[in-house]
N, C-alpha and C. Protein backbone atom coordinates (compact mmCIF):
# COMPACT_ATOMS: atom_id res chain seq x y z
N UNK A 1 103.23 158.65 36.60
CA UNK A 1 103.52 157.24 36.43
C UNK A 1 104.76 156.84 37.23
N UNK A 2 105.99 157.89 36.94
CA UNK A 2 107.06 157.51 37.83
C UNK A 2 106.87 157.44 39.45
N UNK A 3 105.75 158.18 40.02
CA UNK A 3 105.15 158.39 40.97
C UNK A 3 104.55 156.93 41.77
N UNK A 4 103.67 156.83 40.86
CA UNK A 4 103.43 155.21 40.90
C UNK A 4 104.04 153.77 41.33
N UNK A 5 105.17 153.98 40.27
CA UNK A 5 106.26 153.08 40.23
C UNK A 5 106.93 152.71 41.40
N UNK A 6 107.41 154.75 42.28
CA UNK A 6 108.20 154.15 43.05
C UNK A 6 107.21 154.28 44.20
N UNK A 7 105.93 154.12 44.79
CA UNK A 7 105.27 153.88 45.63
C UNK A 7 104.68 152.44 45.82
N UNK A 8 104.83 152.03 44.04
CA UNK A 8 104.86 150.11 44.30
C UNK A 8 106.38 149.67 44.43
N UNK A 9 107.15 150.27 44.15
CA UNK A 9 108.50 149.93 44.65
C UNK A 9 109.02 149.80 45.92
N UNK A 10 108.37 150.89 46.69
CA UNK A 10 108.61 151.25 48.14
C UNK A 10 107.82 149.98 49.00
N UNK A 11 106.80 150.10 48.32
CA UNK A 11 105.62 149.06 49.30
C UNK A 11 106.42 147.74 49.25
N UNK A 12 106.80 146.90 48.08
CA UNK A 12 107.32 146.00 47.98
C UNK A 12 108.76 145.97 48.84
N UNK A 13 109.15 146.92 48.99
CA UNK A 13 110.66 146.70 49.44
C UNK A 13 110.08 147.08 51.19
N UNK A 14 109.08 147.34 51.41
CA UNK A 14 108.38 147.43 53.29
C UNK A 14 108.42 146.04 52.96
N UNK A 15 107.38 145.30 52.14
CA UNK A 15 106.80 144.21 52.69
C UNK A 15 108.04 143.15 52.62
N UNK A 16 108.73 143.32 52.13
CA UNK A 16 109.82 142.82 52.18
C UNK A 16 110.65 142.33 53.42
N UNK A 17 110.53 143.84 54.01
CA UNK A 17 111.36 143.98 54.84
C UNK A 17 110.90 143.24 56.49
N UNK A 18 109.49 143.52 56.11
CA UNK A 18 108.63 143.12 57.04
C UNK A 18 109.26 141.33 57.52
N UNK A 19 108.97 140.84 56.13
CA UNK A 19 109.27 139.33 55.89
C UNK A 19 110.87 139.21 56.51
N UNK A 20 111.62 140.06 55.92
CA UNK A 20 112.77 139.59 57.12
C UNK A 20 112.65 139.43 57.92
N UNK A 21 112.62 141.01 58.75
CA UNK A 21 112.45 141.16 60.30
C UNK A 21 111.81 139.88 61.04
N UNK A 22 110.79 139.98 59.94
CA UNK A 22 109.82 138.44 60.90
C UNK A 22 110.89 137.29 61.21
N UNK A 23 111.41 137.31 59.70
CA UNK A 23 112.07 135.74 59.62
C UNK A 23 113.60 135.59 60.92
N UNK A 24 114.25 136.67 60.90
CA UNK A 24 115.22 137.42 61.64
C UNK A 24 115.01 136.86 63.31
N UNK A 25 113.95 137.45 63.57
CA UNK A 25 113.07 137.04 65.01
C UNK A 25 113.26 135.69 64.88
N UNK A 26 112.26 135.46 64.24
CA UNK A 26 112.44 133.58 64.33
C UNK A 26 114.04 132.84 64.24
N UNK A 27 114.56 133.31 63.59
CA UNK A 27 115.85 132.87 63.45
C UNK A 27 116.87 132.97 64.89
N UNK A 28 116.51 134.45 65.71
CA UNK A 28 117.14 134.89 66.88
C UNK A 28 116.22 134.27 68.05
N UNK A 29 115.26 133.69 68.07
CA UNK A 29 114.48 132.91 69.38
C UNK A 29 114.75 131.67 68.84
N UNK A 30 114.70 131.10 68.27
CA UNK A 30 114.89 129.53 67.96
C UNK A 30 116.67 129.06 68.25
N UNK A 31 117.34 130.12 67.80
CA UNK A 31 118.92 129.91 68.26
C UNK A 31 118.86 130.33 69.71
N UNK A 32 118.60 131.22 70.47
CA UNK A 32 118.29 131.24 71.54
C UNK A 32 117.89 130.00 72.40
N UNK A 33 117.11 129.96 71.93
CA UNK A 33 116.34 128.66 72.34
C UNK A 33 117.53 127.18 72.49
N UNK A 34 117.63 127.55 71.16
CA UNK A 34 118.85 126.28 70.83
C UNK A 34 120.00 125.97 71.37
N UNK A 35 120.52 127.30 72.02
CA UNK A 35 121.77 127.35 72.85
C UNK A 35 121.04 127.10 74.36
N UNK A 36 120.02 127.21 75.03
CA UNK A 36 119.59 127.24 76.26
C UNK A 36 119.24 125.84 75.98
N UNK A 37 119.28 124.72 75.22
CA UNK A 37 119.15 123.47 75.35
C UNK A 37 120.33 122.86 75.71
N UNK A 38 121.46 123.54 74.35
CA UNK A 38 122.93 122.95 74.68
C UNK A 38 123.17 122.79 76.18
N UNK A 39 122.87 124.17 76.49
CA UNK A 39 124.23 124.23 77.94
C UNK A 39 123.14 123.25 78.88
N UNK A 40 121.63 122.76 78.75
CA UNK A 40 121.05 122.24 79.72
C UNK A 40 121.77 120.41 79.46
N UNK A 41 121.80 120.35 78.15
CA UNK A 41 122.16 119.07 77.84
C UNK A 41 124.01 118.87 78.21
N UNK A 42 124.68 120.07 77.98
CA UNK A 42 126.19 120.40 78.52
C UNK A 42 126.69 120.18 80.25
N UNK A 43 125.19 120.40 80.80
CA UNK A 43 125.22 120.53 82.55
C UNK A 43 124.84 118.69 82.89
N UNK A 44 123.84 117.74 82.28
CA UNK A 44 123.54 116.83 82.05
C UNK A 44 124.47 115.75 81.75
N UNK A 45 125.64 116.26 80.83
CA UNK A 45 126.06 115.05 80.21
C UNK A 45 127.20 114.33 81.48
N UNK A 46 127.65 115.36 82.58
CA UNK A 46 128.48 114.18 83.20
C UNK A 46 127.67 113.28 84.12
N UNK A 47 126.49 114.05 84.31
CA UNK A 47 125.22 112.99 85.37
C UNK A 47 125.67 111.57 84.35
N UNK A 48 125.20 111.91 83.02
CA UNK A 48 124.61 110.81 82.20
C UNK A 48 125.75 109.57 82.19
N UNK A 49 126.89 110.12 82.08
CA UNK A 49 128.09 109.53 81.63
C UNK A 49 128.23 108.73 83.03
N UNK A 50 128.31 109.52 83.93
CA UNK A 50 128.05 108.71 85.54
C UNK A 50 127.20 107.37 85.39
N UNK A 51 126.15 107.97 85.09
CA UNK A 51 125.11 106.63 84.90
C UNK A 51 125.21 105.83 84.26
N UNK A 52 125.59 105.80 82.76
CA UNK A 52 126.14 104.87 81.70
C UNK A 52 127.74 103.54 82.40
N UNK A 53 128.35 104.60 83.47
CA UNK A 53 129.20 103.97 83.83
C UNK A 53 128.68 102.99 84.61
N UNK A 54 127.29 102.98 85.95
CA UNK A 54 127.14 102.54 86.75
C UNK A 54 126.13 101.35 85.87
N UNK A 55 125.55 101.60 84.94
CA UNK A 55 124.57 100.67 84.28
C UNK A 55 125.64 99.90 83.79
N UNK A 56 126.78 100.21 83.24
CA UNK A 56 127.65 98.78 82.74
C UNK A 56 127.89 98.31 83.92
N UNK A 57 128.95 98.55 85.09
CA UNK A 57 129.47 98.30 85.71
C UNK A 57 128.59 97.35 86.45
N UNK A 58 126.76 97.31 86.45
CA UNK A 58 125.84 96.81 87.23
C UNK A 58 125.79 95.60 86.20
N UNK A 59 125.81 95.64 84.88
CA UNK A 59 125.65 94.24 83.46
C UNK A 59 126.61 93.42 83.85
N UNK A 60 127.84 94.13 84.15
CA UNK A 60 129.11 93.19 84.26
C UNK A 60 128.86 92.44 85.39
N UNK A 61 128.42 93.09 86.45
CA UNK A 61 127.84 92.20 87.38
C UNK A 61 126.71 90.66 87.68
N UNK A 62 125.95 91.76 86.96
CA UNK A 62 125.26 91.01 86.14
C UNK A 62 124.95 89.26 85.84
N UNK A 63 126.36 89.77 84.71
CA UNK A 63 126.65 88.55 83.59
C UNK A 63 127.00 87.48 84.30
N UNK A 64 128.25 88.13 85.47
CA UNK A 64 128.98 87.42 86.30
C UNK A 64 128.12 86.25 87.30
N UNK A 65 127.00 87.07 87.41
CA UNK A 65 126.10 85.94 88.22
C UNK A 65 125.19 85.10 87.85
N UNK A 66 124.78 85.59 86.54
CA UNK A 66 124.19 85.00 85.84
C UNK A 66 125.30 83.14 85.30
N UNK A 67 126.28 83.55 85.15
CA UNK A 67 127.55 82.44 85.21
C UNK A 67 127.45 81.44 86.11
N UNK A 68 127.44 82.19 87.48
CA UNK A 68 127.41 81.40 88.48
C UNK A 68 126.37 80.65 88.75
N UNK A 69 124.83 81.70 88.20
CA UNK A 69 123.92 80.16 88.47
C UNK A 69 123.84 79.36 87.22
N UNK A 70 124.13 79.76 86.20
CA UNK A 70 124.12 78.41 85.78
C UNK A 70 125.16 77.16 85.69
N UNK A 71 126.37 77.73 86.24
CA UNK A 71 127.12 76.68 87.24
C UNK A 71 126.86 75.84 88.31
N UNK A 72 125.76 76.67 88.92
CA UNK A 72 124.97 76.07 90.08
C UNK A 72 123.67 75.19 89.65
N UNK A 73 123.10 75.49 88.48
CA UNK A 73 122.03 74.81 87.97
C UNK A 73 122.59 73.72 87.56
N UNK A 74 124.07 73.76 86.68
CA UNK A 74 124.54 72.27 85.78
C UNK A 74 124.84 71.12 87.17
N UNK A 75 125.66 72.11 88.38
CA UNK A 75 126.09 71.39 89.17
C UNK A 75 124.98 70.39 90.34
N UNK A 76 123.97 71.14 90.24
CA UNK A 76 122.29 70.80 90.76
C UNK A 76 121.70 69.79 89.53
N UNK A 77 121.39 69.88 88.78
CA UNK A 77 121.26 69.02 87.38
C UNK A 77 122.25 67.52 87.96
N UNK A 78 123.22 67.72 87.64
CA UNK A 78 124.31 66.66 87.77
C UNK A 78 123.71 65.92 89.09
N UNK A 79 123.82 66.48 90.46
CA UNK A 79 123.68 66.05 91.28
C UNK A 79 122.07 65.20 91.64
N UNK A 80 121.29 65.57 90.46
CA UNK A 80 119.93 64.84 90.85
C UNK A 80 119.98 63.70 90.02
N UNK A 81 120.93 63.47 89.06
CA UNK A 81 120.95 62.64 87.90
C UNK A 81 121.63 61.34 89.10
N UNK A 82 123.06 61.87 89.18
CA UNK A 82 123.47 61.41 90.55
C UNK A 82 122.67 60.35 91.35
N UNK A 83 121.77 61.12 91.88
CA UNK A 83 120.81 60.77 92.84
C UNK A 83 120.08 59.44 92.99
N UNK A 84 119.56 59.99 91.67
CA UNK A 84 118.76 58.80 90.81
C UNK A 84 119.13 58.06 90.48
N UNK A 85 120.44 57.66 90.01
CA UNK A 85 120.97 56.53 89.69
C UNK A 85 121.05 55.78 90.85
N UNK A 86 121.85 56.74 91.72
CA UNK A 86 121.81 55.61 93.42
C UNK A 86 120.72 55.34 93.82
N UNK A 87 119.61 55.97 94.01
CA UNK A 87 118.28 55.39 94.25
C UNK A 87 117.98 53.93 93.41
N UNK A 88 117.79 53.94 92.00
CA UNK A 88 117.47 53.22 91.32
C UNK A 88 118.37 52.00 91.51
N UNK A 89 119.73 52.11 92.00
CA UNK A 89 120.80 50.75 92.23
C UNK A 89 119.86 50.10 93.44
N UNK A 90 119.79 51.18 94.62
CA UNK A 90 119.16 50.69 95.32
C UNK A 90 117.78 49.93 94.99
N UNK A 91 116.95 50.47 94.56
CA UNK A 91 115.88 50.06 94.06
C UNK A 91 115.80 48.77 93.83
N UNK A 92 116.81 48.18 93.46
CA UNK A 92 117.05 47.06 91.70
C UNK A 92 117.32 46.18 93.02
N UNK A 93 118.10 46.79 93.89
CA UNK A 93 118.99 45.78 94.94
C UNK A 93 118.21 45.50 95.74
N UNK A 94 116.76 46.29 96.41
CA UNK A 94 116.13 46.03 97.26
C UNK A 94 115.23 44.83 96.34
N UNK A 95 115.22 45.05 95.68
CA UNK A 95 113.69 44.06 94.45
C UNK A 95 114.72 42.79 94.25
N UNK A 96 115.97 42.78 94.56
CA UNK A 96 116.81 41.24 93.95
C UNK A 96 116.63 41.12 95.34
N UNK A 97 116.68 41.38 96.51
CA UNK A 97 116.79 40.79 97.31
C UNK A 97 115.18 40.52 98.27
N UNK A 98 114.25 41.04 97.84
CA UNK A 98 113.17 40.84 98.01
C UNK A 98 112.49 39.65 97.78
């Protein structure tokens, strides 16, 4: 019986062991893994930071012109309103004197 015991004892403490080892592996390729991402994302980040700089630096630009036309639109606006009024004086002036 004691015989028994420790041959289901033994088996249990293999299969056991088995289940580490497995889990162990997985644990040592996935960190593996995990560090060969870092240093790819570590080699990456001053590209990125480069780019982040040049994408603002391109908004600010951007904005800036975006300013200007619609300075140029109010000032175009204005100038047809302008327009029209002098046309229409004329208009009024050609029809009184008609």
């Amino acid at each position: 019986m004691l015989e028994s015991l420790e041959k289901k004892v033994r088996s249990e403490g293999d299969e056991k062991q088995k289940v580490y080892d497995k889990y162990m592996c997985y644990c040592k390729d996935t960190s593996e893994s995990l560090n060969l991402q870092l240093a790819e994302a570590a080699k990456s980040l001053p590209q990125l930071r480069s780019q982040a700089q040049e994408v603002s630096a391109l908004q600010i630009s951007l904005e800036s012109e975006i300013g200007q036309h619609k300075k140029d639109r109010d000032e175009a606006k204005s100038a047809i309103s302008s327009a029209a009024e002098i046309r229409k004086k004329e208009a009024d002036a050609f029809l009184k004197d008609s």
